[in-house]
PDB file of N, CA and C in Angstrom:
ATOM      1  N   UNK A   1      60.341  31.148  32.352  1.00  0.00           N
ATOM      2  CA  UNK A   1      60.155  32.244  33.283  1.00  0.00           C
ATOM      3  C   UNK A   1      58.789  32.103  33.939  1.00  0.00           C
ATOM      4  N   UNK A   2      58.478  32.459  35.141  1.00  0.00           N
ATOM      5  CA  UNK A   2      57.464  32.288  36.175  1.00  0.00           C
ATOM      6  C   UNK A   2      56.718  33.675  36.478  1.00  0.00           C
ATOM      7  N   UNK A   3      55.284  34.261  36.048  1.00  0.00           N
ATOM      8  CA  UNK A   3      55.304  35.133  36.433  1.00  0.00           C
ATOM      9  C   UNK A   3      53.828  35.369  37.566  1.00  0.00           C
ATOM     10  N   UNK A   4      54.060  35.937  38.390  1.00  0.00           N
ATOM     11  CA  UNK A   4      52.740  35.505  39.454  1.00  0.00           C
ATOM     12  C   UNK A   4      51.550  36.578  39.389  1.00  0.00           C
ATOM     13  N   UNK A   5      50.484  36.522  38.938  1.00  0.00           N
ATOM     14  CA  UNK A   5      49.330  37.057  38.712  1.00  0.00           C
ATOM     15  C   UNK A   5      48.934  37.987  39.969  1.00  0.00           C
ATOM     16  N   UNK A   6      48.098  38.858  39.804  1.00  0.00           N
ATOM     17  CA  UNK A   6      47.734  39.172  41.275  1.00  0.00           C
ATOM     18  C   UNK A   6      46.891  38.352  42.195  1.00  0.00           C
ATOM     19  N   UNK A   7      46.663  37.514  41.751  1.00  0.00           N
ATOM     20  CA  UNK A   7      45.831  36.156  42.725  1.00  0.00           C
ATOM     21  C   UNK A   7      46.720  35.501  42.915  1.00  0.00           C
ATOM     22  N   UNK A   8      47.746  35.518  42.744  1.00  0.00           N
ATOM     23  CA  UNK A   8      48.719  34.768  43.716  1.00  0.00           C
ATOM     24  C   UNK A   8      49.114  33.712  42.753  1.00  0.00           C
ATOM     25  N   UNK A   9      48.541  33.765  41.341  1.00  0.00           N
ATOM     26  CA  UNK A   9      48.949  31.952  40.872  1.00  0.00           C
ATOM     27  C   UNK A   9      50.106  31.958  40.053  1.00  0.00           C
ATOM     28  N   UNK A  10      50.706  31.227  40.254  1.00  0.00           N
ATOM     29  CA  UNK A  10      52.137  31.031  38.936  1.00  0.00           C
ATOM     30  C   UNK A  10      52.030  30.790  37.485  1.00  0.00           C
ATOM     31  N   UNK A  11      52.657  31.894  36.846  1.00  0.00           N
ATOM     32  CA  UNK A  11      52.172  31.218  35.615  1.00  0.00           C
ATOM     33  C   UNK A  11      53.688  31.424  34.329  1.00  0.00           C
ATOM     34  N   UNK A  12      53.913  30.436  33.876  1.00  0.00           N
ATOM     35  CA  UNK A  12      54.997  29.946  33.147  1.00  0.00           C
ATOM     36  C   UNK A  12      54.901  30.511  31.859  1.00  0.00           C
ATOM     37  N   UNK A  13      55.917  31.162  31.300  1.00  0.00           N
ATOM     38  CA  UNK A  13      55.648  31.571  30.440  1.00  0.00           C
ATOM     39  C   UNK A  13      57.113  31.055  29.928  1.00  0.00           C
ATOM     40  N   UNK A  14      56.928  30.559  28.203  1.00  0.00           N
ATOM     41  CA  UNK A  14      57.902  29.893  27.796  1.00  0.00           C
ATOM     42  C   UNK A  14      59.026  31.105  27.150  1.00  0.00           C
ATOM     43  N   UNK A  15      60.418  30.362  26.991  1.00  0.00           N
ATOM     44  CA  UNK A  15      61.571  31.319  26.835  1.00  0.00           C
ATOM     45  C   UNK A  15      61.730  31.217  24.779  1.00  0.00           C
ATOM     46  N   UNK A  16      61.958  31.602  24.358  1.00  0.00           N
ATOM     47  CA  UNK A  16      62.057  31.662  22.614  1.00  0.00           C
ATOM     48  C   UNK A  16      62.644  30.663  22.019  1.00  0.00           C
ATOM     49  N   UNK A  17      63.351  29.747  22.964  1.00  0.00           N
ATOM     50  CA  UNK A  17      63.536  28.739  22.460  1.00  0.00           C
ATOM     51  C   UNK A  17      62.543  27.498  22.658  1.00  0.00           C
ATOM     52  N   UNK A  18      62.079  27.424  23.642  1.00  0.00           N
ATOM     53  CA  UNK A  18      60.515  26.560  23.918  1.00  0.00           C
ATOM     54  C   UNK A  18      59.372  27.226  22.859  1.00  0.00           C
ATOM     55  N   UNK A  19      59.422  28.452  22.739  1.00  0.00           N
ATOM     56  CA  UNK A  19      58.174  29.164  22.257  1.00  0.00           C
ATOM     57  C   UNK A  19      58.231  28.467  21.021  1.00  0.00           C
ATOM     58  N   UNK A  20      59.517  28.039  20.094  1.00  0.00           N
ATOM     59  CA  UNK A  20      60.043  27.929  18.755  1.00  0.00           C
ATOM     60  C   UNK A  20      59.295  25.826  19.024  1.00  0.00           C
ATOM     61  N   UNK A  21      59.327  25.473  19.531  1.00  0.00           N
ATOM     62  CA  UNK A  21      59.462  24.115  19.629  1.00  0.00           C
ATOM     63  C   UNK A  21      58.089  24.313  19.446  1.00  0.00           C
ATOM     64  N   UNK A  22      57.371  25.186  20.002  1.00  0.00           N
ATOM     65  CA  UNK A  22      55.758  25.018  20.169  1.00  0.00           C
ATOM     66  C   UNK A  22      55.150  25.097  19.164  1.00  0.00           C
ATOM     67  N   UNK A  23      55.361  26.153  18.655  1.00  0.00           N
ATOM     68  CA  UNK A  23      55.433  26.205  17.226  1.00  0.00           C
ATOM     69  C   UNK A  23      55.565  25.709  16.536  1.00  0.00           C
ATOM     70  N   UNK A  24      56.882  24.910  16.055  1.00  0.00           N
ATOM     71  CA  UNK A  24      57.154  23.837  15.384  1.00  0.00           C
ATOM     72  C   UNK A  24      56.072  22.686  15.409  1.00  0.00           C
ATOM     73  N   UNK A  25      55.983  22.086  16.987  1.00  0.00           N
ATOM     74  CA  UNK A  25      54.772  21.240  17.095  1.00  0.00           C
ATOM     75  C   UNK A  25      53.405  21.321  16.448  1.00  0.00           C
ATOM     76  N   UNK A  26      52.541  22.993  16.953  1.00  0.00           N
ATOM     77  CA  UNK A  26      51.641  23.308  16.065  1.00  0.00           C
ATOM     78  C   UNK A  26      51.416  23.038  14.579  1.00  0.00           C
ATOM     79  N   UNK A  27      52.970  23.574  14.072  1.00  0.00           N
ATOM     80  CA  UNK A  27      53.043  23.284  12.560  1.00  0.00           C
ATOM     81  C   UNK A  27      52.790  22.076  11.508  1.00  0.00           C
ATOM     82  N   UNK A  28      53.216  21.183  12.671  1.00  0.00           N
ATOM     83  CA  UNK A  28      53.446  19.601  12.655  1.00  0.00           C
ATOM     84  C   UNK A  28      52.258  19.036  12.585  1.00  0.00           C
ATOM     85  N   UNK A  29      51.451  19.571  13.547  1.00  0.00           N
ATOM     86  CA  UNK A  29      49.929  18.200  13.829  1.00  0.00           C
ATOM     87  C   UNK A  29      48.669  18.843  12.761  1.00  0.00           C
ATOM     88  N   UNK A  30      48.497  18.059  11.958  1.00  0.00           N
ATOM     89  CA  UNK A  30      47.336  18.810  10.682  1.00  0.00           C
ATOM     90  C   UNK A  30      45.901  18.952  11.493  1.00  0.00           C
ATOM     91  N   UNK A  31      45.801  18.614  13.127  1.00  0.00           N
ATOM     92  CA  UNK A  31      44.544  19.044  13.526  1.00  0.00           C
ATOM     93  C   UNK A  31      44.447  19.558  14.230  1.00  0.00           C
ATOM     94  N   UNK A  32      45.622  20.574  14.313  1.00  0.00           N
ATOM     95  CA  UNK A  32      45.547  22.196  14.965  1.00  0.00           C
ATOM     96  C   UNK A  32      45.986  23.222  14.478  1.00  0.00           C
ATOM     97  N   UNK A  33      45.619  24.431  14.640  1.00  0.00           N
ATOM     98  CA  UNK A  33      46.598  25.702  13.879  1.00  0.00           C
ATOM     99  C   UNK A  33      46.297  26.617  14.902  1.00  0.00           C
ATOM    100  N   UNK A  34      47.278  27.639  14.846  1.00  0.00           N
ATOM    101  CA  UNK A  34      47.516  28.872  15.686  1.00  0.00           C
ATOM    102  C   UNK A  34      46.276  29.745  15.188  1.00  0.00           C
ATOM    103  N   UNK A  35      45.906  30.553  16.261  1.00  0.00           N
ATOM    104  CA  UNK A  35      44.631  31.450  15.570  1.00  0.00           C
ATOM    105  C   UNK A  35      45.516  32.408  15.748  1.00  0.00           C
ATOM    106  N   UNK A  36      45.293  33.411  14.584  1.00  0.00           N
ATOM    107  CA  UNK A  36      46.192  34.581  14.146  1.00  0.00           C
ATOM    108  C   UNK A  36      44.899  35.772  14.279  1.00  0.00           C
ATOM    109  N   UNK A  37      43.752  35.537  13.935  1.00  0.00           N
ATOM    110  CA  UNK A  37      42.981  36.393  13.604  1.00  0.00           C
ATOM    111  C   UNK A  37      41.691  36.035  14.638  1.00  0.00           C
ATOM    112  N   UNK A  38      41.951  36.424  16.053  1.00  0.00           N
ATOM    113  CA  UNK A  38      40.371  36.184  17.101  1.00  0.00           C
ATOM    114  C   UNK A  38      39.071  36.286  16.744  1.00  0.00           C
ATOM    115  N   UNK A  39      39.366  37.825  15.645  1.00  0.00           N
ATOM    116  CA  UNK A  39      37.396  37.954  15.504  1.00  0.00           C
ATOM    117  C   UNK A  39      36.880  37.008  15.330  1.00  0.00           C
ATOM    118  N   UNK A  40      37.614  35.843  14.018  1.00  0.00           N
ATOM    119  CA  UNK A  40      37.214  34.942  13.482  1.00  0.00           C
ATOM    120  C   UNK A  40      36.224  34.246  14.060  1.00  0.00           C
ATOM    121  N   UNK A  41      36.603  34.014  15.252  1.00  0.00           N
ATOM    122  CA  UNK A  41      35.862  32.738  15.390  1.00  0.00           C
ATOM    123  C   UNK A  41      34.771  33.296  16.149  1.00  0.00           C
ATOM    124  N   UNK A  42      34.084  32.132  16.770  1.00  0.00           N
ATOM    125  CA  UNK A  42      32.523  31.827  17.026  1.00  0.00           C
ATOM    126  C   UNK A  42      32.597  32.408  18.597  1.00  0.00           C
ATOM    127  N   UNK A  43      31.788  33.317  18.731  1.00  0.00           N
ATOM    128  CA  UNK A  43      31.132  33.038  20.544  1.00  0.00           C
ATOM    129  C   UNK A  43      31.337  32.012  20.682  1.00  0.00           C
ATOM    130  N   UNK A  44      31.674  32.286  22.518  1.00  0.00           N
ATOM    131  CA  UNK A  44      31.310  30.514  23.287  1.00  0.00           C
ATOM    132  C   UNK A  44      30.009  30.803  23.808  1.00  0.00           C
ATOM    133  N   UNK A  45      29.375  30.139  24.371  1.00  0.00           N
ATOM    134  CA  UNK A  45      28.390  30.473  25.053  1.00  0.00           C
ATOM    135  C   UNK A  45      26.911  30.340  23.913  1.00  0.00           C
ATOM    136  N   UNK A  46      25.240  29.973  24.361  1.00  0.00           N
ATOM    137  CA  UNK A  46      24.533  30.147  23.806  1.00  0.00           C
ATOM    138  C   UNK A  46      23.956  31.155  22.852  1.00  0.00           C
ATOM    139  N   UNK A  47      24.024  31.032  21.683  1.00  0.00           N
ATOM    140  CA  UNK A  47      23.204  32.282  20.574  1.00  0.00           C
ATOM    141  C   UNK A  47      22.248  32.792  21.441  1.00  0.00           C
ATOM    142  N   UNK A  48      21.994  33.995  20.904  1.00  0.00           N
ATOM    143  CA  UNK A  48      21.197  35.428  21.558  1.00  0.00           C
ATOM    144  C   UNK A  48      19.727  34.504  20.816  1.00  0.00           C
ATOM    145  N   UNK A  49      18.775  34.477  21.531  1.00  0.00           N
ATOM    146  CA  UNK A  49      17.430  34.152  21.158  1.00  0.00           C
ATOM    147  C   UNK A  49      16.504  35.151  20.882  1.00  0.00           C
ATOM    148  N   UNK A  50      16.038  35.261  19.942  1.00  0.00           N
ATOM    149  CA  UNK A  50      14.828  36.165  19.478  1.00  0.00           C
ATOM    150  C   UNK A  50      13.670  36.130  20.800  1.00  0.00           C
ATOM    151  N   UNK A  51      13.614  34.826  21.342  1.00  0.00           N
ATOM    152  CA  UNK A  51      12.780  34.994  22.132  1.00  0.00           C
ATOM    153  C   UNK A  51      13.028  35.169  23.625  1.00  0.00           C
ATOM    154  N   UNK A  52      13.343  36.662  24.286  1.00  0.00           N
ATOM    155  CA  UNK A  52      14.529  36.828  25.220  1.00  0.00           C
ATOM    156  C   UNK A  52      12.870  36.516  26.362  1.00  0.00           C
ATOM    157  N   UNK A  53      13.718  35.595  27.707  1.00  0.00           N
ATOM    158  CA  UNK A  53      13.357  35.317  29.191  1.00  0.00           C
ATOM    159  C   UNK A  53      14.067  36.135  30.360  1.00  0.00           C
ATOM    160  N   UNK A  54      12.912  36.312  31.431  1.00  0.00           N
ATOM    161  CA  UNK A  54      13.396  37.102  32.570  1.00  0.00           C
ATOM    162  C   UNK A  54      14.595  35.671  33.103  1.00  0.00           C
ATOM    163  N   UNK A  55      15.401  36.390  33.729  1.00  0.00           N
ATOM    164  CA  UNK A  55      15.722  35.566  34.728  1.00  0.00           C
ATOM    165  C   UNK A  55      15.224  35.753  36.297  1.00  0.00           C
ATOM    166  N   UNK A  56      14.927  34.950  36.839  1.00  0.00           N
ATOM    167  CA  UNK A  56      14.378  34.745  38.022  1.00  0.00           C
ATOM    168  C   UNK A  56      14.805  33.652  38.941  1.00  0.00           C
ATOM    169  N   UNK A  57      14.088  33.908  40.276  1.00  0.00           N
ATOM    170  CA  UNK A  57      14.293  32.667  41.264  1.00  0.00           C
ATOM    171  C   UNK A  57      13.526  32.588  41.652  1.00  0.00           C
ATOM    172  N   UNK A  58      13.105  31.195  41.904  1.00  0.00           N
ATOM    173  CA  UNK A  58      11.719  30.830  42.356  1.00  0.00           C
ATOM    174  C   UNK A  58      11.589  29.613  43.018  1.00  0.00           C
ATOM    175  N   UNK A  59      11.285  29.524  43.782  1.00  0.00           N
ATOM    176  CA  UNK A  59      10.857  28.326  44.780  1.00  0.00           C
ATOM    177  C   UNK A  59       9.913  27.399  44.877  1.00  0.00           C
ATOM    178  N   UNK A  60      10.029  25.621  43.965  1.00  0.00           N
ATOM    179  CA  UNK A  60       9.414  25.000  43.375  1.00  0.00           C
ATOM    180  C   UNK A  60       9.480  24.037  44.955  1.00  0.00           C
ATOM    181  N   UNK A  61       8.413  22.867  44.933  1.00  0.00           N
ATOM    182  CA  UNK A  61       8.872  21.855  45.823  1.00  0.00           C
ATOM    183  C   UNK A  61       9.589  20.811  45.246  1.00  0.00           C
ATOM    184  N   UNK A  62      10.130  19.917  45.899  1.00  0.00           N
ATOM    185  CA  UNK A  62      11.045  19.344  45.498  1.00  0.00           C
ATOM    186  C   UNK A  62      10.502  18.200  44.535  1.00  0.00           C
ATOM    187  N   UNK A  63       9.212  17.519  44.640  1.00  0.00           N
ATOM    188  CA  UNK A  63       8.522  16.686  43.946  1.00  0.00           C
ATOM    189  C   UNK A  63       8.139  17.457  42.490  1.00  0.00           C
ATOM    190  N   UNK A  64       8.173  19.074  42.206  1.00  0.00           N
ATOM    191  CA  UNK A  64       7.933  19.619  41.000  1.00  0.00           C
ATOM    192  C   UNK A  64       9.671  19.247  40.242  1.00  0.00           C
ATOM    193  N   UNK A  65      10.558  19.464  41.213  1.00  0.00           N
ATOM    194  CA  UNK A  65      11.711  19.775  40.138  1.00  0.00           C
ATOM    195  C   UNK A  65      12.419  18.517  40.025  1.00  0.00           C
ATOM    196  N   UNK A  66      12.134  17.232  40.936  1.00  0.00           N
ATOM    197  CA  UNK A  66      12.678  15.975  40.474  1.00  0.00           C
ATOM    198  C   UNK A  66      11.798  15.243  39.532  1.00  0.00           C
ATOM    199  N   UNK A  67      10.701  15.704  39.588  1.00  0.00           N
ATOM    200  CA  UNK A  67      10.100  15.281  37.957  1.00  0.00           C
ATOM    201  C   UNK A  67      10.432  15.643  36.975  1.00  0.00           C
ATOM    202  N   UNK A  68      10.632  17.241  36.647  1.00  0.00           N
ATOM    203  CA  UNK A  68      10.627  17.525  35.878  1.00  0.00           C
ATOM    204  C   UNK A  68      12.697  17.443  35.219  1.00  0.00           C
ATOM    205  N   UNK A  69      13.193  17.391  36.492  1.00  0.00           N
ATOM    206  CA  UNK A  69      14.825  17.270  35.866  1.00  0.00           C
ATOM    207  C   UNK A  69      14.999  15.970  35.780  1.00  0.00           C
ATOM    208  N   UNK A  70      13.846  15.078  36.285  1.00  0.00           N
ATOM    209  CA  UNK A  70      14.038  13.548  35.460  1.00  0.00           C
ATOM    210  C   UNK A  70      13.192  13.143  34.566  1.00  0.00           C
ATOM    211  N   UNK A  71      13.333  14.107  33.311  1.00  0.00           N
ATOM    212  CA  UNK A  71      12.912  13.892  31.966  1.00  0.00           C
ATOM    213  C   UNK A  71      13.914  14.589  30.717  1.00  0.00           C
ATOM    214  N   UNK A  72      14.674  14.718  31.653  1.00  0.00           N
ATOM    215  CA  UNK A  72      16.154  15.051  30.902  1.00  0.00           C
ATOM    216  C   UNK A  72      16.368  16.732  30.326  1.00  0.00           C
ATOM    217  N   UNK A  73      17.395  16.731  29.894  1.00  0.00           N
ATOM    218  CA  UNK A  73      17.477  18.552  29.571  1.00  0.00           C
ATOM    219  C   UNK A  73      16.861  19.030  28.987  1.00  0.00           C
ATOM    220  N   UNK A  74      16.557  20.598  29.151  1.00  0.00           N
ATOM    221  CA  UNK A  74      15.566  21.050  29.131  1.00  0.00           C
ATOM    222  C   UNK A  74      14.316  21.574  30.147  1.00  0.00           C
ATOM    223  N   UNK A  75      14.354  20.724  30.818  1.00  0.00           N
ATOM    224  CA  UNK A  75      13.298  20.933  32.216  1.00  0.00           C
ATOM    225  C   UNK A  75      12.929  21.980  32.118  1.00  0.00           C
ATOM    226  N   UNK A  76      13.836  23.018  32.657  1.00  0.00           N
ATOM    227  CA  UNK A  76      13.281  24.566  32.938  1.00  0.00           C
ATOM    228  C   UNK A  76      12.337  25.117  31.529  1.00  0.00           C
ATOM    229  N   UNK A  77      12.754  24.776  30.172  1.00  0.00           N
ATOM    230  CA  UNK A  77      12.040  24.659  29.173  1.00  0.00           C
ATOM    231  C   UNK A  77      10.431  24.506  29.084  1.00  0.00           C
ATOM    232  N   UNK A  78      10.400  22.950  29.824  1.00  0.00           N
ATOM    233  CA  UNK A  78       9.206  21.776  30.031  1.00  0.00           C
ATOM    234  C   UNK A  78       8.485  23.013  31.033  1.00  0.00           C
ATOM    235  N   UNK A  79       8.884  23.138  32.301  1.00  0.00           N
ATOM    236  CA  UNK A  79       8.282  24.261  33.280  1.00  0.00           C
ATOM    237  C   UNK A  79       7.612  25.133  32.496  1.00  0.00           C
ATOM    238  N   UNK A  80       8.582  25.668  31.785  1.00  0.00           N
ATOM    239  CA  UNK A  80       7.870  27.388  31.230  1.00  0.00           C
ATOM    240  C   UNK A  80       6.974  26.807  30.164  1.00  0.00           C
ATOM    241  N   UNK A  81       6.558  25.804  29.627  1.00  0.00           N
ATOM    242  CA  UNK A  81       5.641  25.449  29.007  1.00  0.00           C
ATOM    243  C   UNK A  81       4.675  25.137  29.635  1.00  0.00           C
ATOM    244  N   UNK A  82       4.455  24.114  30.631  1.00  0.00           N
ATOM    245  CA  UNK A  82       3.576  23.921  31.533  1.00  0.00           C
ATOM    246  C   UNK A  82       2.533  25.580  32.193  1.00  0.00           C
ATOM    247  N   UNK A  83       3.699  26.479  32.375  1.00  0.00           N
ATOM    248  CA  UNK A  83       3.350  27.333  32.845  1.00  0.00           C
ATOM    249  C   UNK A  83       2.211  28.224  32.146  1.00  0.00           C
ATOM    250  N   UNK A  84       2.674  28.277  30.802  1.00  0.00           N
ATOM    251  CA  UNK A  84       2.255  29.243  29.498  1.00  0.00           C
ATOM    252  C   UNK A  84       1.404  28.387  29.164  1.00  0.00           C
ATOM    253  N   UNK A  85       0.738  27.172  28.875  1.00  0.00           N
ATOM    254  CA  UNK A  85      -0.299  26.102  28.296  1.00  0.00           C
ATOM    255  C   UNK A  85      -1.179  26.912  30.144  1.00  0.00           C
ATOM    256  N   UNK A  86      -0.919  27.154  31.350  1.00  0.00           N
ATOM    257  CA  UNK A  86      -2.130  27.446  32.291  1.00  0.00           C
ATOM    258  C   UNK A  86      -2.516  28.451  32.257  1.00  0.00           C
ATOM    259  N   UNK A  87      -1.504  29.652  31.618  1.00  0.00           N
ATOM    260  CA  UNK A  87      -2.027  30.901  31.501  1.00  0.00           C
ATOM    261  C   UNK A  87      -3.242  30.965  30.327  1.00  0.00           C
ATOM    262  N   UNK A  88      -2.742  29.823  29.340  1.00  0.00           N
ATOM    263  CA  UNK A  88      -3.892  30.171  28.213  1.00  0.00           C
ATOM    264  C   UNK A  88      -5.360  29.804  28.498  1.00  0.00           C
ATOM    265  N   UNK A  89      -5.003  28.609  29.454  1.00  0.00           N
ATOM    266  CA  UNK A  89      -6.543  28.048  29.466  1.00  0.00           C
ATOM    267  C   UNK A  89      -7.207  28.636  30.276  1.00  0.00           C
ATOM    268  N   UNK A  90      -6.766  29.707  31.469  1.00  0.00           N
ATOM    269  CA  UNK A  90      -7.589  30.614  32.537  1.00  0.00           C
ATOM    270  C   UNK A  90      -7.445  32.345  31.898  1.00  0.00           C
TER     271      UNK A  90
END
């Protein structure tokens, strides 16, 4: 059965005899299982940090941010350090 979202997209939803096969399959492969119980599991997304940052926008030149995003992830990190090591010394 086909049922269409309010955005317009199609979306298939299986009949009880497919649903049963799926199942079956699940049952079958030892490196998956049905989640029965959601709380369970983990956030997606990054842990809450003790040490909470504004978010902002800010306008670097382009020679600040191709240095610093070619020293691999993290950068914005590297920045706010740079930043906090000038506040201390003035």
């Amino acid at each position: 059965m086909h049922v269409t979202s309010k955005s317009g997209r199609k979306i298939y939803i299986p009949d009880d005899k497919e649903n049963k096969k799926i199942n079956a399959g699940i049952k079958a492969d030892p490196d998956t299982y049905e989640v029965e119980d959601f709380s369970t599991l983990r956030k997606a997304g990054r842990p809450v940090s003790s040490n909470k940052k504004d978010r902002i926008t800010i306008r670097l030149s382009k020679d600040v941010t191709r240095y610093f995003k070619s020293t691999g992830p993290g950068w914005q990190t590297r920045i706010n350090e740079v930043l906090l090591k000038h506040i201390k010394s003035h």
